[in-house]
N, C-alpha and C. Protein backbone atom coordinates (compact mmCIF):
# COMPACT_ATOMS: atom_id res chain seq x y z
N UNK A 1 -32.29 47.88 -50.94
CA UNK A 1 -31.57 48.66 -51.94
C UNK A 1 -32.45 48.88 -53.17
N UNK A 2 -33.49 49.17 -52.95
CA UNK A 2 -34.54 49.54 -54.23
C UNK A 2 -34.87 50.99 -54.76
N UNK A 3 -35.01 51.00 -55.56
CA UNK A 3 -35.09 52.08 -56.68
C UNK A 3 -33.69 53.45 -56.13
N UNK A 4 -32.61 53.10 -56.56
CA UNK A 4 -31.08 53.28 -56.32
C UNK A 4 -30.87 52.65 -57.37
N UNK A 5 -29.67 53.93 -57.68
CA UNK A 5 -28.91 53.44 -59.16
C UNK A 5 -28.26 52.13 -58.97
N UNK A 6 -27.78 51.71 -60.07
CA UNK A 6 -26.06 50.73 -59.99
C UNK A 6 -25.34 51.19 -59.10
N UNK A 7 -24.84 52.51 -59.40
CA UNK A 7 -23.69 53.11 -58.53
C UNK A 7 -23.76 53.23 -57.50
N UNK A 8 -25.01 53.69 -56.79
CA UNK A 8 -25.18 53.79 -55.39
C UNK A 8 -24.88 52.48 -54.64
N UNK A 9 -25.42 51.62 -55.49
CA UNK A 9 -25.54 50.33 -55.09
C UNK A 9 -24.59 49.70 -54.75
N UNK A 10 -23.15 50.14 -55.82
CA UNK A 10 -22.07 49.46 -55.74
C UNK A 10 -21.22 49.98 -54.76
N UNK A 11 -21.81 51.43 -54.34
CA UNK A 11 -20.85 52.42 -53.34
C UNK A 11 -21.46 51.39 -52.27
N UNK A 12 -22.70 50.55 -52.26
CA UNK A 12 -23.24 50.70 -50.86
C UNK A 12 -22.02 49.43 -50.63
N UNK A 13 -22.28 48.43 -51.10
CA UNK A 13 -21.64 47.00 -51.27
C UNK A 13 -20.65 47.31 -51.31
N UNK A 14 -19.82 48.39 -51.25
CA UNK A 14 -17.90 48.60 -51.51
C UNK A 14 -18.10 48.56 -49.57
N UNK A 15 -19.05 49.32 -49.50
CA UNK A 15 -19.18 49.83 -47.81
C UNK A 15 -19.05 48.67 -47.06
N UNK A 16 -19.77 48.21 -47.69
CA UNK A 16 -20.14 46.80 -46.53
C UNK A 16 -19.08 45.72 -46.72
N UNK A 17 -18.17 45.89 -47.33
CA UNK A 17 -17.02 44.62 -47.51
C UNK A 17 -16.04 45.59 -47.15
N UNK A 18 -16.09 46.80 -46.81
CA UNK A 18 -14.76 47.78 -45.99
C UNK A 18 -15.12 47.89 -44.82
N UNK A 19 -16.18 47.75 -44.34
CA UNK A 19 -16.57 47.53 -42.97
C UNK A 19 -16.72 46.18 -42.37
N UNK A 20 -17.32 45.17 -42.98
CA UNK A 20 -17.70 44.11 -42.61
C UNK A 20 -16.40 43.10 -42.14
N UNK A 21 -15.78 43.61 -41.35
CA UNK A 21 -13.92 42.80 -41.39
C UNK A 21 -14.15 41.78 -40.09
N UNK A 22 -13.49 40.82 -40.49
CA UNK A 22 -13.21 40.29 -38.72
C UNK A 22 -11.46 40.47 -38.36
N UNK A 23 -11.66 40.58 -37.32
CA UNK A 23 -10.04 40.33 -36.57
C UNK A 23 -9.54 39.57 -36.76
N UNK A 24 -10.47 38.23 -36.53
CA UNK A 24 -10.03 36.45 -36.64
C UNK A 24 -11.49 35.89 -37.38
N UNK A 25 -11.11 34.79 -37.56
CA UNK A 25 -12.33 34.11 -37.72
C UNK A 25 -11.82 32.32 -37.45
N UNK A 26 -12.90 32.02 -36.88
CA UNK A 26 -13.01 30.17 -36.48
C UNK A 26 -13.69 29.30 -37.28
N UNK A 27 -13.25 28.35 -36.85
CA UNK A 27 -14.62 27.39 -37.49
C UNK A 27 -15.93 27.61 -36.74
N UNK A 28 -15.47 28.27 -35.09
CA UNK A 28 -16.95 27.94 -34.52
C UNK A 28 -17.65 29.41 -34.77
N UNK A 29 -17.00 30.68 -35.47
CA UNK A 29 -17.45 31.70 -35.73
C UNK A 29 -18.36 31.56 -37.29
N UNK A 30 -17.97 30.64 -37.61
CA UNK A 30 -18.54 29.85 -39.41
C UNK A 30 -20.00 29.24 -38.76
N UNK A 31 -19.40 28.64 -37.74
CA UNK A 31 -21.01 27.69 -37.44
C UNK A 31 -21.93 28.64 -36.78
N UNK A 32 -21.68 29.66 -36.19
CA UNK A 32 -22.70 31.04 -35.35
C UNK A 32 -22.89 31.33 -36.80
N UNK A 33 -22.41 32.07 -37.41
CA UNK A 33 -22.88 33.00 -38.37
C UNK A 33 -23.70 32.14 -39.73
N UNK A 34 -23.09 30.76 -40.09
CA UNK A 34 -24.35 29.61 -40.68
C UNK A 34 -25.77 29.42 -40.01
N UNK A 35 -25.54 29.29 -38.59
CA UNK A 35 -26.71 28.91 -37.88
C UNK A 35 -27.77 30.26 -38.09
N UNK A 36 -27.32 31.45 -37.89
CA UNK A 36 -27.91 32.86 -38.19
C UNK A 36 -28.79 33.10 -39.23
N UNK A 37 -27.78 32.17 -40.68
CA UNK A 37 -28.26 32.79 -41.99
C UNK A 37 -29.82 31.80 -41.86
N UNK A 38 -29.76 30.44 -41.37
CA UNK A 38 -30.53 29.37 -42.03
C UNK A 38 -31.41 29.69 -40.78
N UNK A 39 -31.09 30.09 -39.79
CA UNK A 39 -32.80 30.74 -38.84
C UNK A 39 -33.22 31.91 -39.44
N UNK A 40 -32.70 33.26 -40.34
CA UNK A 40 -32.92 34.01 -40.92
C UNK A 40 -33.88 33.30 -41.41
N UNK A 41 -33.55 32.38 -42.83
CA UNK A 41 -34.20 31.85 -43.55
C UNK A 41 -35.21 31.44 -43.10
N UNK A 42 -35.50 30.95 -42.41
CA UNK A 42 -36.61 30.28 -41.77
C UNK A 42 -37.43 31.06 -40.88
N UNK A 43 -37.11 32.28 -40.72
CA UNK A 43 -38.29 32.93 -40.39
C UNK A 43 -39.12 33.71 -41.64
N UNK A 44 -38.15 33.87 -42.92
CA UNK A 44 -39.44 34.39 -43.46
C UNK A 44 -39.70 32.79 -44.49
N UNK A 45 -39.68 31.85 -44.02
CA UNK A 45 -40.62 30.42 -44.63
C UNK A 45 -39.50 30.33 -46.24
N UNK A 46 -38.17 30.44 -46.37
CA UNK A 46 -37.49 30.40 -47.48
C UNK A 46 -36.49 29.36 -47.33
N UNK A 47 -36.08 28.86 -48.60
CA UNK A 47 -35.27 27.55 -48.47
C UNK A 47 -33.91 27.65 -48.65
N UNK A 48 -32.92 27.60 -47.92
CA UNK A 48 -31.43 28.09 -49.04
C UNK A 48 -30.51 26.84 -48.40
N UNK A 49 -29.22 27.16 -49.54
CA UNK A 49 -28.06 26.17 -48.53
C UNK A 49 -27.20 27.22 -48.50
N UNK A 50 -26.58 26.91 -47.50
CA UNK A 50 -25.57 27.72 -46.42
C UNK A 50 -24.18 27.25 -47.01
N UNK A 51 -22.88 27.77 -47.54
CA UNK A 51 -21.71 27.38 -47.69
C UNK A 51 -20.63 28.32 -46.79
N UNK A 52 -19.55 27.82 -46.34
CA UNK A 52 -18.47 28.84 -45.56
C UNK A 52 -17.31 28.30 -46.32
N UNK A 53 -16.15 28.66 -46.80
CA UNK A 53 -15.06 27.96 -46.69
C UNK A 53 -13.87 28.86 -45.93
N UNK A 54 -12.89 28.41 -45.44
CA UNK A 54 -12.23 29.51 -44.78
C UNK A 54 -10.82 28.49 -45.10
N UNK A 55 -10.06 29.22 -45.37
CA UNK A 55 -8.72 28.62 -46.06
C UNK A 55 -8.75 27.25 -46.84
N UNK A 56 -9.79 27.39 -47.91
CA UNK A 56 -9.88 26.04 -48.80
C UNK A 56 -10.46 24.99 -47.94
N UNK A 57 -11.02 25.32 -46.25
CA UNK A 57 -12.01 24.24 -46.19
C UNK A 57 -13.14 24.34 -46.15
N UNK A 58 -14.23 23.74 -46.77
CA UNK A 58 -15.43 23.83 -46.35
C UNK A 58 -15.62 24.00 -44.48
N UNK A 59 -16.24 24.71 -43.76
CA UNK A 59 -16.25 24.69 -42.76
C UNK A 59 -17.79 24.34 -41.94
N UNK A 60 -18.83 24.76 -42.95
CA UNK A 60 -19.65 24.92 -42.71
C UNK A 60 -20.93 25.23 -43.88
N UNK A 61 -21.49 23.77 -43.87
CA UNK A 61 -22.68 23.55 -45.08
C UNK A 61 -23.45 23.09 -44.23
N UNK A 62 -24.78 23.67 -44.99
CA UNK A 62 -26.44 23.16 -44.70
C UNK A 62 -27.30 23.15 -45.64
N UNK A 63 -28.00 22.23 -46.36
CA UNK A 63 -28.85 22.75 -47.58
C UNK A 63 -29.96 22.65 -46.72
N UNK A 64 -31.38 23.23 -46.54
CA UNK A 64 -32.56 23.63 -46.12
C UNK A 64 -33.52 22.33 -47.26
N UNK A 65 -34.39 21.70 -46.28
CA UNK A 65 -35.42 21.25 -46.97
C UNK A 65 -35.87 22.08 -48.20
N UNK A 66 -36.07 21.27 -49.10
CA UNK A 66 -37.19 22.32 -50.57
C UNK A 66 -35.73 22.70 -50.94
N UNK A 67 -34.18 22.34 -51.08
CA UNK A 67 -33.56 23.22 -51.73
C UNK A 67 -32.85 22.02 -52.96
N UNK A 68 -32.24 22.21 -53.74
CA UNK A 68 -31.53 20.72 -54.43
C UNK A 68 -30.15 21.00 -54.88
N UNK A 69 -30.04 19.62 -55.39
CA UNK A 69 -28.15 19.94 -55.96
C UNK A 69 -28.12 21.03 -56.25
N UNK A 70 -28.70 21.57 -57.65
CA UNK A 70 -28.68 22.75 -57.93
C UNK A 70 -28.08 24.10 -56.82
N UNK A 71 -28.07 24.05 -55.96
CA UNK A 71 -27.87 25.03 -55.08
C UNK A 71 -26.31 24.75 -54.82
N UNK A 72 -25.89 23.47 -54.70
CA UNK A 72 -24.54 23.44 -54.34
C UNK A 72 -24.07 24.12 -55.55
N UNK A 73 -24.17 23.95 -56.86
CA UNK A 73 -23.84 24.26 -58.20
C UNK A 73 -23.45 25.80 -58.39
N UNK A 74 -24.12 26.53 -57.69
CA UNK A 74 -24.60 27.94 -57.57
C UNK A 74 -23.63 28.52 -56.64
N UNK A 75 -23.43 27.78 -55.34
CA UNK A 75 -22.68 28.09 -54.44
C UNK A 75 -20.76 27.78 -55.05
N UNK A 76 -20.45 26.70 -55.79
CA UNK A 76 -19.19 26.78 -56.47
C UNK A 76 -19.15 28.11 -57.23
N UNK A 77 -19.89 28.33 -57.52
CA UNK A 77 -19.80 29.27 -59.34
C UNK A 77 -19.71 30.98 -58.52
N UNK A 78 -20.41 31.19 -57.28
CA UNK A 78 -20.46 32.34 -57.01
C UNK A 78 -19.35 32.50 -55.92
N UNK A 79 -18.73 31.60 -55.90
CA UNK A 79 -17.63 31.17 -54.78
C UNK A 79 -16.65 31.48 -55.49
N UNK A 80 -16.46 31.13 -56.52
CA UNK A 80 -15.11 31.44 -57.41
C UNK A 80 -15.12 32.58 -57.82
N UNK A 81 -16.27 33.25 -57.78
CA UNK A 81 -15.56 35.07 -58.40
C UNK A 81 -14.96 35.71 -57.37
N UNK A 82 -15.55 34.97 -55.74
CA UNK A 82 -15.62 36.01 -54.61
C UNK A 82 -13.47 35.49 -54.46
N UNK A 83 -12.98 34.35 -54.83
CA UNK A 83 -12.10 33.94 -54.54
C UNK A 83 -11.33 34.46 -55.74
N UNK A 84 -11.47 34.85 -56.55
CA UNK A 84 -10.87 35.49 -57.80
C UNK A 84 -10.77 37.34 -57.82
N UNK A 85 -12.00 37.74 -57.41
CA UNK A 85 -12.06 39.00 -57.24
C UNK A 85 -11.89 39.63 -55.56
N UNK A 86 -11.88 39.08 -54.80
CA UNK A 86 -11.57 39.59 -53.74
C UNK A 86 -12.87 40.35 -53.38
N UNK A 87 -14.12 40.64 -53.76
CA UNK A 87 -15.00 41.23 -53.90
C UNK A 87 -16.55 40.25 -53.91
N UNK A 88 -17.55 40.44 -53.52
CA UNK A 88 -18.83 39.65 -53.62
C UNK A 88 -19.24 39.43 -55.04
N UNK A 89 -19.43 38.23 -54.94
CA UNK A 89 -20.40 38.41 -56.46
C UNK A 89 -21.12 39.52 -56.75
N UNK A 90 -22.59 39.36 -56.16
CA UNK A 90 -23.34 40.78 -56.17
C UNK A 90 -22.18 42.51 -56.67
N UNK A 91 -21.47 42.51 -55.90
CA UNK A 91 -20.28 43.58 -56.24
C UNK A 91 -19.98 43.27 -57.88
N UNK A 92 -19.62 42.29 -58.30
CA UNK A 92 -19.07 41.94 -59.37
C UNK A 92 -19.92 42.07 -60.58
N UNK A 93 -21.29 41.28 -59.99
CA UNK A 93 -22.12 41.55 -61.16
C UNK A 93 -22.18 42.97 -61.55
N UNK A 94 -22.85 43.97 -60.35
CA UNK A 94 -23.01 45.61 -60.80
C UNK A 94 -22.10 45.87 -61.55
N UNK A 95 -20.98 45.98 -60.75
CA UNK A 95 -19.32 46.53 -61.62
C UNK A 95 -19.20 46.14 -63.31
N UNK A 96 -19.79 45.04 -63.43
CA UNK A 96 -19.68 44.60 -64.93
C UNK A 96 -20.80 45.34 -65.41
N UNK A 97 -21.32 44.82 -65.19
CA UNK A 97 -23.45 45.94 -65.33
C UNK A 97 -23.20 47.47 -65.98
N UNK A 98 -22.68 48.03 -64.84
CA UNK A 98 -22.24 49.35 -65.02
C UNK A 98 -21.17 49.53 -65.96
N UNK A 99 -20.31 48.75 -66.20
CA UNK A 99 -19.29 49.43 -67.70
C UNK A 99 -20.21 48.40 -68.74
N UNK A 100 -20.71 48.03 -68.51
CA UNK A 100 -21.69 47.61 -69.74
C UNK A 100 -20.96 46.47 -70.39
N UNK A 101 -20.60 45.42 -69.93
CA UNK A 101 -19.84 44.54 -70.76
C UNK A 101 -20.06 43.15 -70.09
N UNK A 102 -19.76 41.85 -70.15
CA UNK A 102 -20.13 40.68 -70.31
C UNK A 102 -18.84 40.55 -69.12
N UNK A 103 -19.11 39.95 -68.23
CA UNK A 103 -17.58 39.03 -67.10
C UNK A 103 -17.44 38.40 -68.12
N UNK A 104 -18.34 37.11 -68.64
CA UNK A 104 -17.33 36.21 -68.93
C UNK A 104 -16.35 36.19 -69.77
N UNK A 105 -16.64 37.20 -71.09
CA UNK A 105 -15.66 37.87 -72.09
C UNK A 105 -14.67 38.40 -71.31
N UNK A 106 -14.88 39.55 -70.79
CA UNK A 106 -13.67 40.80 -70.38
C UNK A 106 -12.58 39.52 -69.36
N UNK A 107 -13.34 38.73 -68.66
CA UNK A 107 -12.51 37.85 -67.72
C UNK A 107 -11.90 36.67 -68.41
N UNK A 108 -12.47 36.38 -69.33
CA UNK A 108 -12.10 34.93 -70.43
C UNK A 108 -12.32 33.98 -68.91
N UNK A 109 -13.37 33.90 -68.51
CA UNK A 109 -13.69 32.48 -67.49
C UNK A 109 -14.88 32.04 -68.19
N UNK A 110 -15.29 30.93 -67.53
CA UNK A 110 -16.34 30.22 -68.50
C UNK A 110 -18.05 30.17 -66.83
N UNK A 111 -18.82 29.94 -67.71
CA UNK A 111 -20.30 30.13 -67.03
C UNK A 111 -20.75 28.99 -66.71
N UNK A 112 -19.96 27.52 -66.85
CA UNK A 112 -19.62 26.52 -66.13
C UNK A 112 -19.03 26.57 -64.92
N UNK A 113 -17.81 27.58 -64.39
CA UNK A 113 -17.37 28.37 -63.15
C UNK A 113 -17.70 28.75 -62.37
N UNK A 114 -17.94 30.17 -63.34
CA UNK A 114 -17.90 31.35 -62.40
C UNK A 114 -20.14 31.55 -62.81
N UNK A 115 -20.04 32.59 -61.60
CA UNK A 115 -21.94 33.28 -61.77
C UNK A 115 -21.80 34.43 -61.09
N UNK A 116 -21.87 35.28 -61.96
CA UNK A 116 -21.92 36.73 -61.03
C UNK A 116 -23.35 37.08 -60.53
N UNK A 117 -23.74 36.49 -59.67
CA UNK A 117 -24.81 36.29 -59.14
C UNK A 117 -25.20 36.96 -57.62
N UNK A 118 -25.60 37.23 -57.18
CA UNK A 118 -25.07 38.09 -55.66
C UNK A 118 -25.69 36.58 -54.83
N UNK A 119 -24.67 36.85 -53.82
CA UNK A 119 -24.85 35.62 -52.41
C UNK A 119 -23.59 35.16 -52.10
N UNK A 120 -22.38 35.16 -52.47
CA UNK A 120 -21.18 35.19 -52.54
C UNK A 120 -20.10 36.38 -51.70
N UNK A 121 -20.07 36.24 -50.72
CA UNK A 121 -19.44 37.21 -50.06
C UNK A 121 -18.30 37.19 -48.93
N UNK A 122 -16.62 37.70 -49.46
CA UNK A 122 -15.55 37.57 -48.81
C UNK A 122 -15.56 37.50 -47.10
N UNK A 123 -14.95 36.71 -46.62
CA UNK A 123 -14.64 36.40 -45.66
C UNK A 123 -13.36 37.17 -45.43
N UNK A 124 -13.17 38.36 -44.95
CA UNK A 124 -11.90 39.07 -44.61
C UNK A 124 -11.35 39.29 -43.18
N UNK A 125 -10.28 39.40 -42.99
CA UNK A 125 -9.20 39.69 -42.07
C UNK A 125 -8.50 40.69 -42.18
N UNK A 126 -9.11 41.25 -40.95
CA UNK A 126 -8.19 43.17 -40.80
C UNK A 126 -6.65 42.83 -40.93
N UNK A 127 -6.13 43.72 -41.75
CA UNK A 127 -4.48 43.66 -42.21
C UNK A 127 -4.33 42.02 -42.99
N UNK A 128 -4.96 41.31 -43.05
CA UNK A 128 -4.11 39.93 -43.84
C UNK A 128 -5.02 39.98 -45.17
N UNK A 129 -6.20 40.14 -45.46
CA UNK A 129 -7.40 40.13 -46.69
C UNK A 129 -7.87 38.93 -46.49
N UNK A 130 -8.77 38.55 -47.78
CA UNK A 130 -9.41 37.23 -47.69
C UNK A 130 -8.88 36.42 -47.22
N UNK A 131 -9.91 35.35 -46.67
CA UNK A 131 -9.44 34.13 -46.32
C UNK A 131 -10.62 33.27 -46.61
N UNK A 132 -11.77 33.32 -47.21
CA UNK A 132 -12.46 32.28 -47.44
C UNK A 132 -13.94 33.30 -48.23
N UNK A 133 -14.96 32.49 -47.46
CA UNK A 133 -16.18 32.95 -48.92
C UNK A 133 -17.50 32.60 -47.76
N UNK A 134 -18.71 33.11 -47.46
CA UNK A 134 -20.12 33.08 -47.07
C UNK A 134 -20.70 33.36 -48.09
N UNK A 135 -21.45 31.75 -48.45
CA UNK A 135 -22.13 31.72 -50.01
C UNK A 135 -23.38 31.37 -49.61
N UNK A 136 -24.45 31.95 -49.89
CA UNK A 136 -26.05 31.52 -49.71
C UNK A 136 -26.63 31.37 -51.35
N UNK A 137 -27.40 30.25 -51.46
CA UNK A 137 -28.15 29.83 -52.61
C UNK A 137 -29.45 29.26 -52.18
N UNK A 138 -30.64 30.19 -53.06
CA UNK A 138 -32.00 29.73 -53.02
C UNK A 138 -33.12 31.17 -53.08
N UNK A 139 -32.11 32.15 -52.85
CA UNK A 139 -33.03 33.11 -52.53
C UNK A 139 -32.89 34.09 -54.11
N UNK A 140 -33.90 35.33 -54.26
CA UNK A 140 -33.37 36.15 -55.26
C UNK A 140 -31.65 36.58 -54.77
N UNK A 141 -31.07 37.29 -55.72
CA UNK A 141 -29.77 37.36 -55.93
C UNK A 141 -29.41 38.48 -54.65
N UNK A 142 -30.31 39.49 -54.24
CA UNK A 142 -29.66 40.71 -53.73
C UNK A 142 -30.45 39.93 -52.19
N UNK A 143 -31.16 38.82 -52.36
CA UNK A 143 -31.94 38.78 -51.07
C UNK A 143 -30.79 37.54 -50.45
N UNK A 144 -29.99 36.72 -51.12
CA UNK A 144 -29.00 35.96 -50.75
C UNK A 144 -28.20 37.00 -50.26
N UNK A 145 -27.49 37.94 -51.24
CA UNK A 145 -26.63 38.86 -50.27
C UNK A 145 -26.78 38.83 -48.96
N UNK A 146 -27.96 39.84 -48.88
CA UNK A 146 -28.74 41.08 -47.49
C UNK A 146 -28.25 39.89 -46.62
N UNK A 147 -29.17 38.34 -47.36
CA UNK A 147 -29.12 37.43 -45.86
C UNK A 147 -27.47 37.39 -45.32
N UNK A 148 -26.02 37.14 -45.70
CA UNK A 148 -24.86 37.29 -45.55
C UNK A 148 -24.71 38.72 -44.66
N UNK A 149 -24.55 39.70 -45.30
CA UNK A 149 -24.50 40.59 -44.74
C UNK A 149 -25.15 41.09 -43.52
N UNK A 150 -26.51 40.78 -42.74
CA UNK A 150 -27.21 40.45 -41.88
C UNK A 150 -26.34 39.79 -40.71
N UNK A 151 -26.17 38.73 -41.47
CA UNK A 151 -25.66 37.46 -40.42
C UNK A 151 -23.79 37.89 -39.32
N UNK A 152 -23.74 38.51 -40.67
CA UNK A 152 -22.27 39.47 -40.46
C UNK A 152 -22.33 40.22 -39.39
N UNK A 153 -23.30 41.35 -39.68
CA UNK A 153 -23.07 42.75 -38.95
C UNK A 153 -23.85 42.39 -37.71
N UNK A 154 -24.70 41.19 -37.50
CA UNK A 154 -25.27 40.53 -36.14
C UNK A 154 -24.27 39.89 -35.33
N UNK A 155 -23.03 39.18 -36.10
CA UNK A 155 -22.23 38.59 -35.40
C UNK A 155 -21.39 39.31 -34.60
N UNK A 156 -21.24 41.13 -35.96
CA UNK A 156 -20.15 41.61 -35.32
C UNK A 156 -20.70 42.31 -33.59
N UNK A 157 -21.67 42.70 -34.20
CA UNK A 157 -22.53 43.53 -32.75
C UNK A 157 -22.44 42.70 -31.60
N UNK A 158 -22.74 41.11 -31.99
CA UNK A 158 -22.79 40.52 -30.91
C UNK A 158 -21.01 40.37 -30.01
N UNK A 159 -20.30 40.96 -30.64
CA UNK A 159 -18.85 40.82 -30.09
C UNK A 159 -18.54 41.92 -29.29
N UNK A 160 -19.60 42.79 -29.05
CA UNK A 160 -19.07 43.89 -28.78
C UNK A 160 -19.31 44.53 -27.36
């Protein structure tokens, strides 16, 4: 997504969380699509931790050698917008970006919380909505996304 406005950007990311749906989702569909992100990772030599939660449970964590607390820290904070906004972090950050104003003001949440950070991305269900969160921490912000979104549209292909 390089040299593309905000807007394009945010049309693209509206796309990919209106497409990106599952029918159902498992715990063992959490552990395929974790296992995906952290061999992703590891082919281009990068360190991240892997978070899933799917109805308030963790389902599925991995932190990657070379990664530290810090990453779990990252993964709460970008977890709570995706569970507040119904929308990816990454989504959230632009959207604020673009009307030009501060989340944490316009939202009154605090930066102890929340991180509009991209890597944070809804876990949805055709006709019911969210149900949980695919959070990656370690990479740049839009390269945590891609890795989510990747792992997604591989899982879905592979269903098909």
């Amino acid at each position: 997504m390089e040299n593309i406005t905000i807007q394009q950007k945010l049309e693209k990311i509206k796309e990919q969380e209106e497409t990106l749906l599952f029918k159902s989702f498992s715990n063992e569909n959490a552990l395929e699509i974790g296992l995906f992100i952290i061999e992703s990772a590891k082919k281009f030599k990068k360190s991240v931790a892997v978070n899933i939660v799917k109805n308030g449970q963790t389902v599925f964590h991995y932190a990657m050698d070379g990664t530290s607390p810090d990453q779990d820290e990252w993964i709460k904070k970008k977890s709570n917008v995706v569970f507040r906004h119904h929308h990816s972090s990454y989504y959230m950050k632009l959207y604020n970006e673009l009307k030009n104003r501060s989340y944490f003001e316009f939202y009154s949440v605090s930066p102890f919380e929340y991180a509009i950070h991209g890597g944070a991305f809804p876990i949805t269900i055709e006709g019911s909505g969210v149900i949980g969160v695919i959070t990656v921490s370690g990479l740049a912000q839009e390269e945590d996304h891609e890795l989510i979104v990747e792992a997604i549209t591989k899982f879905q292909t592979s269903l098909l």
